[in-house]
C-alpha atoms as a PDB file:
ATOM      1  CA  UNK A   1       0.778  -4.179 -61.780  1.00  0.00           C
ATOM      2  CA  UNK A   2      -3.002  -5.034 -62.072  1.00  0.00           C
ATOM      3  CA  UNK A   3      -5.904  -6.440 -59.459  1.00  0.00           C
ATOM      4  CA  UNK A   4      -8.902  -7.649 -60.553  1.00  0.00           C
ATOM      5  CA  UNK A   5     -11.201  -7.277 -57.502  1.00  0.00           C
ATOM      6  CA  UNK A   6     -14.532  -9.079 -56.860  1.00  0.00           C
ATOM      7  CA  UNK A   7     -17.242  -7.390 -54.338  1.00  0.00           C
ATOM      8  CA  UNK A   8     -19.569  -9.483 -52.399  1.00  0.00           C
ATOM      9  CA  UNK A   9     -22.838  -9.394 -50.780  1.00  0.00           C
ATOM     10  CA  UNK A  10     -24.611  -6.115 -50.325  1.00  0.00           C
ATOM     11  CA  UNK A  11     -24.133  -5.315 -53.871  1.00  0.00           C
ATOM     12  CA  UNK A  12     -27.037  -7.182 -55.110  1.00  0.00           C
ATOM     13  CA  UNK A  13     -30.093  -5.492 -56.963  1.00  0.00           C
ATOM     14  CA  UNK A  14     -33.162  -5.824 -59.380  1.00  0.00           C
ATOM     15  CA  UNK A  15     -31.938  -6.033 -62.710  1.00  0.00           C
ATOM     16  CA  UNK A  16     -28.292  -7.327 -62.471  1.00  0.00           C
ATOM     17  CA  UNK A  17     -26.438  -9.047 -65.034  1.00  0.00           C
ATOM     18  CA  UNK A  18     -29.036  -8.564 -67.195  1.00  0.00           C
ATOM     19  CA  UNK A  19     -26.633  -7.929 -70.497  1.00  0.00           C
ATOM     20  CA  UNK A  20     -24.448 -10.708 -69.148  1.00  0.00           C
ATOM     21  CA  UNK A  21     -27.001 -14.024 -69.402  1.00  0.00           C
ATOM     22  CA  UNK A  22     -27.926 -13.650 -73.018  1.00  0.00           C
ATOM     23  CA  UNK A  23     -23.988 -13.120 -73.642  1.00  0.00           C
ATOM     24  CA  UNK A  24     -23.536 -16.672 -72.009  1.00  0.00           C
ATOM     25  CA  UNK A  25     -25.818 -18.947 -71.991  1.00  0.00           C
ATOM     26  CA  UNK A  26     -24.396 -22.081 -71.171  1.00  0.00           C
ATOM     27  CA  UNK A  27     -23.156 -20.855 -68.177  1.00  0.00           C
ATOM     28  CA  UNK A  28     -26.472 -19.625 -67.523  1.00  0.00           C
ATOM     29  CA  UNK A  29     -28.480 -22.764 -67.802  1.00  0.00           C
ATOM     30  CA  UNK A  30     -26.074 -24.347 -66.247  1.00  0.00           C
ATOM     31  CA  UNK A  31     -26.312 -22.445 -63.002  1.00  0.00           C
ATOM     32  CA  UNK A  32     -29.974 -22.602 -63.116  1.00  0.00           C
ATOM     33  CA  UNK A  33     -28.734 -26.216 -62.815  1.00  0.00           C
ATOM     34  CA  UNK A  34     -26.796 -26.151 -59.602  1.00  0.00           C
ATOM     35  CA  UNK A  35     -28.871 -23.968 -58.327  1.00  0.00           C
ATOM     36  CA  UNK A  36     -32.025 -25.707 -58.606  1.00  0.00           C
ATOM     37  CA  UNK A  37     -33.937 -22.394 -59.763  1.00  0.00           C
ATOM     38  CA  UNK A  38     -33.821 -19.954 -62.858  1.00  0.00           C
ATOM     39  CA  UNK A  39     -31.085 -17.790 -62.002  1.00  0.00           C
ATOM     40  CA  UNK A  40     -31.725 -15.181 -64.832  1.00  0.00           C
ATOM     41  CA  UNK A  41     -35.476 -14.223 -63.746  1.00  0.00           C
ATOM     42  CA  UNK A  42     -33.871 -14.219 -59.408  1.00  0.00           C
ATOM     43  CA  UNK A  43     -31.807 -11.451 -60.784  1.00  0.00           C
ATOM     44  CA  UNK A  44     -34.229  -9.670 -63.570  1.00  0.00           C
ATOM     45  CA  UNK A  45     -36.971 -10.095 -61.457  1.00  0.00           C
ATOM     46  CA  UNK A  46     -36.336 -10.726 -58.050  1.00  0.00           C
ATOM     47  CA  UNK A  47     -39.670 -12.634 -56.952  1.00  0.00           C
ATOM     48  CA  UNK A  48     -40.789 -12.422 -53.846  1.00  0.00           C
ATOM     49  CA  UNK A  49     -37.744  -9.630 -52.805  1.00  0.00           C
ATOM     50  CA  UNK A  50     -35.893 -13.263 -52.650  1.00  0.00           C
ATOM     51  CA  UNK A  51     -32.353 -10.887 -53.335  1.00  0.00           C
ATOM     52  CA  UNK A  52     -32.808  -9.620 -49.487  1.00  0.00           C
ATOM     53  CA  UNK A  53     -32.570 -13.530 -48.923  1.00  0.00           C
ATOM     54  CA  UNK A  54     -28.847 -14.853 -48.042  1.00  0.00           C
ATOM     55  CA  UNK A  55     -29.679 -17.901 -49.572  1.00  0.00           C
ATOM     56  CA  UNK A  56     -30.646 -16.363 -52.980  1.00  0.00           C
ATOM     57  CA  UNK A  57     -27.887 -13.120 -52.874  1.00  0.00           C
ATOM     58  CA  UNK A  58     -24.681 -14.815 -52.758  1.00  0.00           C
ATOM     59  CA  UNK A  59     -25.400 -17.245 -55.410  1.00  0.00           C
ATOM     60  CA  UNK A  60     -27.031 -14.196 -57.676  1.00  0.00           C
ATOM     61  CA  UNK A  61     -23.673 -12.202 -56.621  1.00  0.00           C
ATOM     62  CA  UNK A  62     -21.189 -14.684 -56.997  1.00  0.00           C
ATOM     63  CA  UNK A  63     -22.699 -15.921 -61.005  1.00  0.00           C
ATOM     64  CA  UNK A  64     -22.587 -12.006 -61.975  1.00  0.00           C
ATOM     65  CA  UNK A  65     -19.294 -11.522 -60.375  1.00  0.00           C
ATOM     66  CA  UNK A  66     -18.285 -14.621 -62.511  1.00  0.00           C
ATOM     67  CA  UNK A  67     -19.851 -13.512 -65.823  1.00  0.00           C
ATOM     68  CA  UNK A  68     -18.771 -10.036 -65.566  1.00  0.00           C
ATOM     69  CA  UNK A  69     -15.258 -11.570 -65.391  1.00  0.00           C
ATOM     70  CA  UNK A  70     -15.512 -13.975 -68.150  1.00  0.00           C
ATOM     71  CA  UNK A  71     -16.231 -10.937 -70.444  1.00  0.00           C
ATOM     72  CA  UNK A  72     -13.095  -9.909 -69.028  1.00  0.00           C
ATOM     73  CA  UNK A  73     -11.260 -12.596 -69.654  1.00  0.00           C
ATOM     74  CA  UNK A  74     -12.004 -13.658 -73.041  1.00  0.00           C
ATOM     75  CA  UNK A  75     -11.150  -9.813 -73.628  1.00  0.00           C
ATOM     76  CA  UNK A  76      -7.583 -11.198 -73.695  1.00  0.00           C
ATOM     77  CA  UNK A  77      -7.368  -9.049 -69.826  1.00  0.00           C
ATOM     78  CA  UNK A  78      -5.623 -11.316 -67.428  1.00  0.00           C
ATOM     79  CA  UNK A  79      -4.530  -9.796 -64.041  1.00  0.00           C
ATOM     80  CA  UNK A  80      -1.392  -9.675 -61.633  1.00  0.00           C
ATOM     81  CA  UNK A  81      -2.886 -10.470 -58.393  1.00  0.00           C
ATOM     82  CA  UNK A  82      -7.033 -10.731 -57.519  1.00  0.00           C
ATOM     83  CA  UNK A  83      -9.095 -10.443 -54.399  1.00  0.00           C
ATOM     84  CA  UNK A  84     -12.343 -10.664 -53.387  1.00  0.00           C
ATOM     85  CA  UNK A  85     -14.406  -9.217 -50.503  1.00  0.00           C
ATOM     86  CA  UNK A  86     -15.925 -11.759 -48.476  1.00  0.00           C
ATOM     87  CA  UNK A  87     -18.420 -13.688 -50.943  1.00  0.00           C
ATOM     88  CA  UNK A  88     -15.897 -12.158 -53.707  1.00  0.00           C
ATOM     89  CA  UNK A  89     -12.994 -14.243 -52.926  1.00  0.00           C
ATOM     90  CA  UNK A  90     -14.682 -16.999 -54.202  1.00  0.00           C
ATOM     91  CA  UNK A  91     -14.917 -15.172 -57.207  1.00  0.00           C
ATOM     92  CA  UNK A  92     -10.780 -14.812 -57.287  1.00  0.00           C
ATOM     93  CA  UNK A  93     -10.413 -18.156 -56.655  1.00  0.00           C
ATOM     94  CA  UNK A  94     -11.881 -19.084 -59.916  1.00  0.00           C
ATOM     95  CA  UNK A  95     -10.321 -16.206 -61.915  1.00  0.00           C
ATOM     96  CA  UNK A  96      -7.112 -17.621 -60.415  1.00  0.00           C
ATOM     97  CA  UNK A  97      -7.813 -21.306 -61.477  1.00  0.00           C
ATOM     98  CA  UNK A  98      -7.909 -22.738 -57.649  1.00  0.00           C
ATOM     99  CA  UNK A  99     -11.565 -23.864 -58.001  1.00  0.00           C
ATOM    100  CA  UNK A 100     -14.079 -24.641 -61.148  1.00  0.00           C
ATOM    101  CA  UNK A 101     -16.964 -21.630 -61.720  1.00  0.00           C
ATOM    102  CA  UNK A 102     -19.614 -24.397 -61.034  1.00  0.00           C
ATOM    103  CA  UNK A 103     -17.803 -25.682 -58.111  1.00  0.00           C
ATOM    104  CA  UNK A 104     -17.754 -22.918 -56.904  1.00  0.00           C
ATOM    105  CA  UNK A 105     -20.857 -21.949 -57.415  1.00  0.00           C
ATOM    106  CA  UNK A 106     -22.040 -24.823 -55.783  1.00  0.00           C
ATOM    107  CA  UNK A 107     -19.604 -24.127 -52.489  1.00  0.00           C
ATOM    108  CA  UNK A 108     -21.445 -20.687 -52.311  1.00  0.00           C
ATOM    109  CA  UNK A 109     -24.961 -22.191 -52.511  1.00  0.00           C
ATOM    110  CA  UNK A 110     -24.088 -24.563 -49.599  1.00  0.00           C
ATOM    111  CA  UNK A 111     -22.450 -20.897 -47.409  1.00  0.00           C
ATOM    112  CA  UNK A 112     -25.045 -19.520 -48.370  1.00  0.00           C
ATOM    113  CA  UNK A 113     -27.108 -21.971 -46.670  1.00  0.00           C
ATOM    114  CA  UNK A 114     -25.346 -22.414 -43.458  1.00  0.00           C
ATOM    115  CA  UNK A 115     -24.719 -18.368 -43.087  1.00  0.00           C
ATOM    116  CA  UNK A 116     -28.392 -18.109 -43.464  1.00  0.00           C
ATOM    117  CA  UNK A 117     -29.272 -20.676 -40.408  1.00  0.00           C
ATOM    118  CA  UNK A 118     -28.208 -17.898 -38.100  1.00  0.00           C
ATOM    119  CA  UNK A 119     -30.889 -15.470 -38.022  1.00  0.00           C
ATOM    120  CA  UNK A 120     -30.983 -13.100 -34.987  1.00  0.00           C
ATOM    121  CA  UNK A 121     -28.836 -10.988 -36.211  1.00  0.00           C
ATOM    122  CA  UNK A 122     -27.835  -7.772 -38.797  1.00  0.00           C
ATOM    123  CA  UNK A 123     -25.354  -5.244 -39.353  1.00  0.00           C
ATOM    124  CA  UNK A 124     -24.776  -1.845 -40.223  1.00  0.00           C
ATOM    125  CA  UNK A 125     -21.669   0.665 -41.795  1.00  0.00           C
ATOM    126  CA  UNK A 126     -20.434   2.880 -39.519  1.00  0.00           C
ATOM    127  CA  UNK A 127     -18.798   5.839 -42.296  1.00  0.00           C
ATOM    128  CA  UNK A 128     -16.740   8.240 -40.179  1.00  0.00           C
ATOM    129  CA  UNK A 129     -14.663   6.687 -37.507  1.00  0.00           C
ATOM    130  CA  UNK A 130     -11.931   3.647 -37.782  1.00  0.00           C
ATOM    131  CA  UNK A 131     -12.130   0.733 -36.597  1.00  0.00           C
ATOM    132  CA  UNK A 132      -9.788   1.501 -32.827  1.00  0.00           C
ATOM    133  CA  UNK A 133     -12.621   3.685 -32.299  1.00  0.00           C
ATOM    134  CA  UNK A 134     -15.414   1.788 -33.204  1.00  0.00           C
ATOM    135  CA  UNK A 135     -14.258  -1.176 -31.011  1.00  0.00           C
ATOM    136  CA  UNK A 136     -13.265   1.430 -27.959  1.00  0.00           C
ATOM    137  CA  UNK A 137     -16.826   2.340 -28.245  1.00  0.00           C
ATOM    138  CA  UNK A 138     -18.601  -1.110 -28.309  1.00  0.00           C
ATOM    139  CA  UNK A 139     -16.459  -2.216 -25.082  1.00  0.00           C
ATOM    140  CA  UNK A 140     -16.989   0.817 -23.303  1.00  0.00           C
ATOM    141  CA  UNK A 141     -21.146   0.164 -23.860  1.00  0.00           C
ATOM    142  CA  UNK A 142     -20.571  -3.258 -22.655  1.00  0.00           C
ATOM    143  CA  UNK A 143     -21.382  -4.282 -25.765  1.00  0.00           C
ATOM    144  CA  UNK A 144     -20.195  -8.483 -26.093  1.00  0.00           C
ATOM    145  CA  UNK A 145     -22.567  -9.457 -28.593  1.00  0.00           C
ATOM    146  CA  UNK A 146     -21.715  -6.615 -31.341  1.00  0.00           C
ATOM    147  CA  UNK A 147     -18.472  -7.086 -33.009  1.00  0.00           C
ATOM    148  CA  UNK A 148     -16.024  -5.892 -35.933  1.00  0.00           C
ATOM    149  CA  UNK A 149     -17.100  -7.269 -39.229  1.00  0.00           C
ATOM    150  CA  UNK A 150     -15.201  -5.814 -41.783  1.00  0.00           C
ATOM    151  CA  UNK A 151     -12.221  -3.359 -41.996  1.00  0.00           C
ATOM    152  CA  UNK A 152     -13.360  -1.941 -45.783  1.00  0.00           C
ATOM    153  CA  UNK A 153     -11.718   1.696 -45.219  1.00  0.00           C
ATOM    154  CA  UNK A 154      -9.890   3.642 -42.499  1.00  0.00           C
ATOM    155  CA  UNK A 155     -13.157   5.730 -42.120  1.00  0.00           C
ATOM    156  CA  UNK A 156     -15.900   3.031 -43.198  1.00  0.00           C
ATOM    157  CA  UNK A 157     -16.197   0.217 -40.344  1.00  0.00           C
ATOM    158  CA  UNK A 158     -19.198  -2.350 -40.485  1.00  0.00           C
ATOM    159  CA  UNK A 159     -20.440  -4.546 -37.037  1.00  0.00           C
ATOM    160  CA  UNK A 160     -22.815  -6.860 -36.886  1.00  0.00           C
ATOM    161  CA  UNK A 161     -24.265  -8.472 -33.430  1.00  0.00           C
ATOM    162  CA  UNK A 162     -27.478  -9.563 -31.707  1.00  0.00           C
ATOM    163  CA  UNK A 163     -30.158  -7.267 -32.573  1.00  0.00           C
ATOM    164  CA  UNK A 164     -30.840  -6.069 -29.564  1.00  0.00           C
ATOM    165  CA  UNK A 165     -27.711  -5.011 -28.874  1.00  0.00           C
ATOM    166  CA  UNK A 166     -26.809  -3.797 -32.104  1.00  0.00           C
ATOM    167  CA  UNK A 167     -29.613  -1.309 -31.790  1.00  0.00           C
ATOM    168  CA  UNK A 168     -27.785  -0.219 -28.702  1.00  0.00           C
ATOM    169  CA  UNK A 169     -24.468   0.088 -30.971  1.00  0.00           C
ATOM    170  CA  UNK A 170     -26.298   2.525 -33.481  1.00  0.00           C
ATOM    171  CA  UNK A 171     -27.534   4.956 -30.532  1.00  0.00           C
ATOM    172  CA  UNK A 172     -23.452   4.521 -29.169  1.00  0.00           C
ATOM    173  CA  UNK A 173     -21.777   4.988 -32.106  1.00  0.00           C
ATOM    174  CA  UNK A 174     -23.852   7.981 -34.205  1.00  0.00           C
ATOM    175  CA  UNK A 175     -22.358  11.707 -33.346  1.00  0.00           C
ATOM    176  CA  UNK A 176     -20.811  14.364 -34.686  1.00  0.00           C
ATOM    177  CA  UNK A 177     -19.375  12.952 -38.156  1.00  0.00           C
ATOM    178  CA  UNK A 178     -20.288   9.483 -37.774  1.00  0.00           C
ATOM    179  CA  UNK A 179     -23.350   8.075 -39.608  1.00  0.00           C
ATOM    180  CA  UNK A 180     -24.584   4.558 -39.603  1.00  0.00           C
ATOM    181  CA  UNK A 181     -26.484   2.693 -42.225  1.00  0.00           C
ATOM    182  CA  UNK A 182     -28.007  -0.164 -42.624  1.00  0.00           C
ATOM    183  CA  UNK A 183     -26.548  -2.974 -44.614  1.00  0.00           C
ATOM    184  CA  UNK A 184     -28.620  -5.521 -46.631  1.00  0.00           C
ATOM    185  CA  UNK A 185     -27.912  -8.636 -45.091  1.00  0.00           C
ATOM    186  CA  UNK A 186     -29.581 -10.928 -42.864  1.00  0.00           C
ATOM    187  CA  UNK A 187     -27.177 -12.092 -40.186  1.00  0.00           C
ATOM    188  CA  UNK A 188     -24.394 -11.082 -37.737  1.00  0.00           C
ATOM    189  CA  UNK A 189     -21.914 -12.235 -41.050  1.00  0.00           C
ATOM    190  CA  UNK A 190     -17.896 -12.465 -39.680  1.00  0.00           C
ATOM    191  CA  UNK A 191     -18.341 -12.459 -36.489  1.00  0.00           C
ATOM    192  CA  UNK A 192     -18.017 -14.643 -33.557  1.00  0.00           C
ATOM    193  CA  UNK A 193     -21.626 -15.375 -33.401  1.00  0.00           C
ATOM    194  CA  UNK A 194     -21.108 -17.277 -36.593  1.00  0.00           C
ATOM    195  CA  UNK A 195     -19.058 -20.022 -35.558  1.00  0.00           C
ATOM    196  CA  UNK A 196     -21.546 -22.876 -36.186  1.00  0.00           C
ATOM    197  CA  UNK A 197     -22.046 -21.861 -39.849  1.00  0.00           C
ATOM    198  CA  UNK A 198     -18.048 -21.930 -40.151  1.00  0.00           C
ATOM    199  CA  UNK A 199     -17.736 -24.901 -38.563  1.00  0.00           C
ATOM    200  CA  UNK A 200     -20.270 -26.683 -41.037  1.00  0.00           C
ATOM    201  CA  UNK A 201     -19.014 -25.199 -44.261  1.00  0.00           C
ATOM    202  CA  UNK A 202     -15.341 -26.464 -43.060  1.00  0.00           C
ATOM    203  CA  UNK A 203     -16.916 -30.099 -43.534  1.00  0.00           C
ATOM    204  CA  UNK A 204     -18.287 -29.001 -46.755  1.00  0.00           C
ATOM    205  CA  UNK A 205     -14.910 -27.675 -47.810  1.00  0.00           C
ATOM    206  CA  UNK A 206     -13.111 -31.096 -47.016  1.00  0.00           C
ATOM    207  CA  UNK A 207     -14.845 -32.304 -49.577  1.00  0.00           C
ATOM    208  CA  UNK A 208     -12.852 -30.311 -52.514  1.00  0.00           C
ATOM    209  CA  UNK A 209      -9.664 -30.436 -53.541  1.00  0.00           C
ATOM    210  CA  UNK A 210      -8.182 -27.312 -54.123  1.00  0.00           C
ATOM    211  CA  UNK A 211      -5.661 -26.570 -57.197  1.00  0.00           C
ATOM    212  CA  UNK A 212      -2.874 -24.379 -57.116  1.00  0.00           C
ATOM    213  CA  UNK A 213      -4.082 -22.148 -59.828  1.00  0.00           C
ATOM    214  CA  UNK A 214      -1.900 -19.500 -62.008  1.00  0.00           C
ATOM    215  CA  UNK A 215      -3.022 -16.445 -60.792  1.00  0.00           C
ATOM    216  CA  UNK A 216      -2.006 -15.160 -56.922  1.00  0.00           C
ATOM    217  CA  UNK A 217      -4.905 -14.387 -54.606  1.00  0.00           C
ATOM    218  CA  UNK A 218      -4.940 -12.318 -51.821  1.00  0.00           C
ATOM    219  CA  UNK A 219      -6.637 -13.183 -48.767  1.00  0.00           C
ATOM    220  CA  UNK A 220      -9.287 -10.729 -47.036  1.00  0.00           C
ATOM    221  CA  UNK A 221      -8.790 -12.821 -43.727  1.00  0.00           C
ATOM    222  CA  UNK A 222      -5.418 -12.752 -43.250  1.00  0.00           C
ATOM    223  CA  UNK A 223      -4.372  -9.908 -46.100  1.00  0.00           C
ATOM    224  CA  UNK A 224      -1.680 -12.313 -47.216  1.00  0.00           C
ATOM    225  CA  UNK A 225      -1.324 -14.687 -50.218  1.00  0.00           C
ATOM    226  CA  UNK A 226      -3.919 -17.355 -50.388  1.00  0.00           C
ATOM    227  CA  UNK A 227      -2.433 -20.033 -50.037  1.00  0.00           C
ATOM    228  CA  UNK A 228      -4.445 -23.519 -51.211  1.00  0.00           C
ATOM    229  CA  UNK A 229      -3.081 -25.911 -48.989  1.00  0.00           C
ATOM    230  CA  UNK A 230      -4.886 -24.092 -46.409  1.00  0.00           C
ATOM    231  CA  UNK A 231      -8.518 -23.223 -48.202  1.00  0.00           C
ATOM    232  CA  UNK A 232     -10.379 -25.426 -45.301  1.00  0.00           C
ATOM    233  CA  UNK A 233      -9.269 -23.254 -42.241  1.00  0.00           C
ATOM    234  CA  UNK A 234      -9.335 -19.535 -44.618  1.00  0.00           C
ATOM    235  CA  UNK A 235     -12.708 -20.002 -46.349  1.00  0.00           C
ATOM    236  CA  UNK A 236     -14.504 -21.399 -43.353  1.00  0.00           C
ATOM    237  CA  UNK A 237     -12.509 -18.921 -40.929  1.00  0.00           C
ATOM    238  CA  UNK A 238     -14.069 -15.780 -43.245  1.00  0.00           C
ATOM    239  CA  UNK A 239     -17.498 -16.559 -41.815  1.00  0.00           C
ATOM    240  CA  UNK A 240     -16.525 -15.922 -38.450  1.00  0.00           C
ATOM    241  CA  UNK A 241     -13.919 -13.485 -38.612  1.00  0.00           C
ATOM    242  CA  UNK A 242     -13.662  -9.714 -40.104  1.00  0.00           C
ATOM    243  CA  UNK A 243     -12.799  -9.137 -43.537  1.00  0.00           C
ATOM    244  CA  UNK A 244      -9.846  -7.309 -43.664  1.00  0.00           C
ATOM    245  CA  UNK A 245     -10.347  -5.341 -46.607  1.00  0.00           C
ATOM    246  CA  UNK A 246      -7.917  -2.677 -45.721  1.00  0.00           C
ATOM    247  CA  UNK A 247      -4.877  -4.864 -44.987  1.00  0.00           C
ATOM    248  CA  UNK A 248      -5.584  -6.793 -48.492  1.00  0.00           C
ATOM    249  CA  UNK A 249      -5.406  -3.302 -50.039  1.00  0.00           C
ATOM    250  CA  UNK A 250      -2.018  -2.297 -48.480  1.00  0.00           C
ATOM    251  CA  UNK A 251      -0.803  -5.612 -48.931  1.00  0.00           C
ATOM    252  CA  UNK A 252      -1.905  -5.574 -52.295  1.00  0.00           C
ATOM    253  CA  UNK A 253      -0.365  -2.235 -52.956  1.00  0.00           C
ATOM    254  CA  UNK A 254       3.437  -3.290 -51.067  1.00  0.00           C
ATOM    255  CA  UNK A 255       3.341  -6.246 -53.205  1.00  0.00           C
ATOM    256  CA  UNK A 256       3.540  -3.921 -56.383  1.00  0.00           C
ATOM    257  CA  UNK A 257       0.082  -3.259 -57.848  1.00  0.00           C
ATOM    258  CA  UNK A 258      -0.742   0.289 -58.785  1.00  0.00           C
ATOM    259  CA  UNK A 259      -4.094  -0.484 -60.828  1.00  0.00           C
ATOM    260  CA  UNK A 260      -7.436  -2.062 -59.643  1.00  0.00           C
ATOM    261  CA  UNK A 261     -10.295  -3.325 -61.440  1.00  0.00           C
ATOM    262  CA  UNK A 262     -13.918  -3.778 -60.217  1.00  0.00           C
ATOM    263  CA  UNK A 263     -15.996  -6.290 -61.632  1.00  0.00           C
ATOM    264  CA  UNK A 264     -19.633  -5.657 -60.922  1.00  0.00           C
ATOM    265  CA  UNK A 265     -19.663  -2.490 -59.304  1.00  0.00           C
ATOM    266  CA  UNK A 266     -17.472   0.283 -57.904  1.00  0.00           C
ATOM    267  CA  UNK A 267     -18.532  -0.255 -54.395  1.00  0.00           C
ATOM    268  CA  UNK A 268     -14.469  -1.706 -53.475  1.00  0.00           C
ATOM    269  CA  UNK A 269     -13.185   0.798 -55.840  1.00  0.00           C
ATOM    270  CA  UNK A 270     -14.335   3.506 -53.401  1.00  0.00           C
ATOM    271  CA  UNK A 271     -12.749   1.733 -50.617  1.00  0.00           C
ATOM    272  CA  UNK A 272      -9.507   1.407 -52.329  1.00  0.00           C
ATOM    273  CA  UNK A 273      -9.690   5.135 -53.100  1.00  0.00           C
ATOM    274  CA  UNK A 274      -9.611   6.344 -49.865  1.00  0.00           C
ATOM    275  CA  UNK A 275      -7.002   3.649 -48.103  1.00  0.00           C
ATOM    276  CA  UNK A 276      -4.777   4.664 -51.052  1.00  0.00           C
ATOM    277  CA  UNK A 277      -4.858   8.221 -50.454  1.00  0.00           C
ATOM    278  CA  UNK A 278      -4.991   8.359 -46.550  1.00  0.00           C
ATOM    279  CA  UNK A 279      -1.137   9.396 -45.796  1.00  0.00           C
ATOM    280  CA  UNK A 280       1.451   7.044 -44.328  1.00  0.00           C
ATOM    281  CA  UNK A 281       1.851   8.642 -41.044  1.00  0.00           C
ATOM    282  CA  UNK A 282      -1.707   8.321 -40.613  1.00  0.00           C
ATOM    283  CA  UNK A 283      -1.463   4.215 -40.700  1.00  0.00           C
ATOM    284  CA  UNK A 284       0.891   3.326 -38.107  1.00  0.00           C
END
């Protein structure tokens, strides 16, 4: 069985999509549209370093994700199952037919927004040590306002927090094969501190109704099926709370799939290398 797997922010760069707009551009201009700016020159150009900007990245991320999959799709190349990673499950949720690409689109611009209202904070990938030790680490320094933000591998943790104390975490957590780097985002994204932005995109989220699409999704908050009855309380809830990237993949995997697909990238495809191929005994 196949997965067609969407990546999300962190991903974004100079130049992207750049074969992609030409290919379609209706969906193009009307992005631009939603949007309310030329989204071919934000991602050729990237004026003003506006990529590093929440506000411009997701959309930019999400509209390649979506074109990149279109090519896909009129390839005659439907999958089994998708998933997305953070931002990227909105992607899924369009290959799947729960939500319109321009609706979509749209929702992302507005999460975008709200995730970008809280400012004093960043994160970083810590690429050595799992996620028991990561957390043993941040409690032990005392640590509150530094969290868990996504699970991607069983030896590549990210946390985000107050800056402060973040820069406490990297001093605490670098050793002897552990490095942390930074990652290109602008906030302390699913984690506690966060809560406000969920809260507000919930409302926003009330206002769509969600189909049931042909295509199962699988969720990188809870690692289960996506179910749309309950998009309110799983979208907004993925602000706040880490992305479970390594569940999805095992979940993914018990449910039957032996293939994955990356659209835009190969940054997940590394991360599904290495949960695939860390042994059994090793997981429990």
């Amino acid at each position: 069985m196949h997965c067609l797997v969407f990546p999300g922010q962190g991903v974004q760069r100079k130049g992207m999509g750049e074969e992609l707009f030409a290919r379609y551009p209706r969906e193009t201009a009307a992005a631009s549209e939603v949007l309310g700016y030329p989204v071919e020159r934000l991602c050729r150009d990237d004026p003003d370093d506006r990529l590093s900007d929440t506000r411009y990245a997701q959309p930019a991320v999400f509209l390649v994700n979506a074109l990149s999959w279109l090519r896909r799709e009129r390839d005659g190349r439907r999958p089994d199952y998708v998933a997305g990673h953070s931002l990227g499950e909105f992607n899924a949720l369009v290959a799947a037919g729960v939500v319109d690409l321009m609706d979509g689109l749209a929702l992302v611009r507005r999460r975008a927004e709200l995730m970008a209202e809280v400012t004093d904070g960043a994160m970083v990938a810590v690429v050595g040590l799992d996620s028991s030790r990561v957390e043993a680490t941040l409690r032990g320094a005392g640590l509150s306002l530094v969290h868990v933000a996504n699970r991607n591998s069983d030896r590549q943790v990210t946390v985000a927090g107050e800056r402060r104390q973040l820069g406490l975490a990297v001093r605490a957590l670098r050793g002897p094969g552990a490095r942390v780097l930074p990652v290109p985002v602008s906030g302390p994204f699913h984690t506690p501190l966060m809560a406000s932005a969920g809260r507000a995109f919930a409302r926003v989220l009330r206002e769509y109704t969600f189909r049931a699409g042909h295509t199962p999704v699988m969720s990188s908050v809870t690692g289960a099926p996506f179910v749309p009855e309950q998009a309110v309380e799983l979208l907004s809830r993925q602000i706040s709370h880490p992305v479970e990237w390594v569940r999805t993949v095992r979940a993914l995997r018990a449910a039957g799939v032996d293939h994955f697909d990356e659209v835009n990238g190969t940054t997940l495809t590394a991360f599904i290398a290495r949960i695939t191929a860390q042994p059994t005994e090793e997981r429990v």
